[in-house]
Protein backbone atom coordinates (compact mmCIF):
# COMPACT_ATOMS: atom_id res chain seq x y z
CA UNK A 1 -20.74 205.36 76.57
CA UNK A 2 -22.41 204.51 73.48
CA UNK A 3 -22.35 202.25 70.40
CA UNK A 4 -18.75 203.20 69.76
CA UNK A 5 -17.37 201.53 72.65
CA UNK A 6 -19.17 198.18 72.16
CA UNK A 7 -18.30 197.32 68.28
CA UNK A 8 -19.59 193.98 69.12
CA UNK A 9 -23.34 195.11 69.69
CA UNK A 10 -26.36 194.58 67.14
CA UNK A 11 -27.94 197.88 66.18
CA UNK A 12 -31.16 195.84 66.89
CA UNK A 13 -30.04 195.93 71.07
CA UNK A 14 -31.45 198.78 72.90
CA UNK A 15 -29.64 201.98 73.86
CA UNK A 16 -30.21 201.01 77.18
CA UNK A 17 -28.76 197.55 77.04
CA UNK A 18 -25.53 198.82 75.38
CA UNK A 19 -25.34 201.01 78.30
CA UNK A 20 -25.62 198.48 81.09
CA UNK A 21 -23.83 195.97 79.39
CA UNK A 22 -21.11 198.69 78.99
CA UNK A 23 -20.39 199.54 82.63
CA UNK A 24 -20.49 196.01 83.64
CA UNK A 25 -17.64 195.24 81.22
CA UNK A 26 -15.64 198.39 82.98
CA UNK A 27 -16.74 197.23 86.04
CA UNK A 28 -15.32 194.00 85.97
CA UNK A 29 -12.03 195.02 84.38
CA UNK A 30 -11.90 197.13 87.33
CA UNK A 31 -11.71 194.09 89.46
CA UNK A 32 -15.43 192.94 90.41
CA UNK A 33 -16.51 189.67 90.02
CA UNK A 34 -19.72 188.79 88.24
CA UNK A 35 -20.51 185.79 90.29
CA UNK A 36 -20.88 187.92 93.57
CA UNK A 37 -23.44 186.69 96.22
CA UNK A 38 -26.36 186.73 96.51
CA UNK A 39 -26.74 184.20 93.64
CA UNK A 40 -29.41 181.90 94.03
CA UNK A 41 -30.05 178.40 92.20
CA UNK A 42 -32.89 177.99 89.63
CA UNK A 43 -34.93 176.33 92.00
CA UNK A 44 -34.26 179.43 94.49
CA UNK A 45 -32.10 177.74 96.93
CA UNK A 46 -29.05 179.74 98.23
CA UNK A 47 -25.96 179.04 95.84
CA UNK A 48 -23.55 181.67 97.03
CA UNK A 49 -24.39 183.59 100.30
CA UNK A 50 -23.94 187.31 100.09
CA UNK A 51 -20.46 188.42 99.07
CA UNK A 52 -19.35 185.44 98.41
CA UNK A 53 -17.40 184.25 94.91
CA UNK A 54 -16.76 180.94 93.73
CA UNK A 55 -13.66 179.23 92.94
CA UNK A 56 -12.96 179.06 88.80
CA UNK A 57 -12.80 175.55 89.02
CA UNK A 58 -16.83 175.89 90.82
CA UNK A 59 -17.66 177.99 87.51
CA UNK A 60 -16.33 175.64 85.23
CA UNK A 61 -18.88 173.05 86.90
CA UNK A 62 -21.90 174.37 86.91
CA UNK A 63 -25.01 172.18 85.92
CA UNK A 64 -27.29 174.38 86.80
CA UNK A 65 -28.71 177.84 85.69
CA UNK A 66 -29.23 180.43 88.25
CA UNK A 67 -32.33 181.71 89.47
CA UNK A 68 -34.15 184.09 86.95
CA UNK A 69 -32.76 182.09 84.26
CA UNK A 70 -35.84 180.11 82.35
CA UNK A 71 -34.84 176.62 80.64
CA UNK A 72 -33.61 173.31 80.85
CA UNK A 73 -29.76 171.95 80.58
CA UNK A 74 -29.52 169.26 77.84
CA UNK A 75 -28.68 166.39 79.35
């Protein structure tokens, strides 16, 4: 892939990054969904079991981060 095909990217991301970032963009034109299970809360408890995807209107409501995520939501 390459810095070509993402014009958006910093020259200050690594190679690496570009590339990773790259084949998830194809991979989700190509029909998968980002928010596939296993997904786990911050806190570690289950969110969405494994295979499962949430409903858009579940995404939109999210008050949470997921787990690996560090931080707090402003309240």
């Amino acid at each position: 892939m390459g810095r070509l095909a993402c014009a958006h990217c910093s020259d200050a991301i690594p190679d690496e990054l570009v590339d990773v970032s790259e084949a998830t963009m194809e991979a989700v034109a190509g029909g998968m969904h980002p928010f596939t299970g296993p997904i786990n809360n911050q806190d570690g408890s289950v969110w969405l079991a494994e295979g499962e995807t949430p409903e858009n209107e579940t995404l939109l409501g999210m008050n949470f981060f997921v787990e690996g995520i560090e931080g707090v939501l402003p309240n």
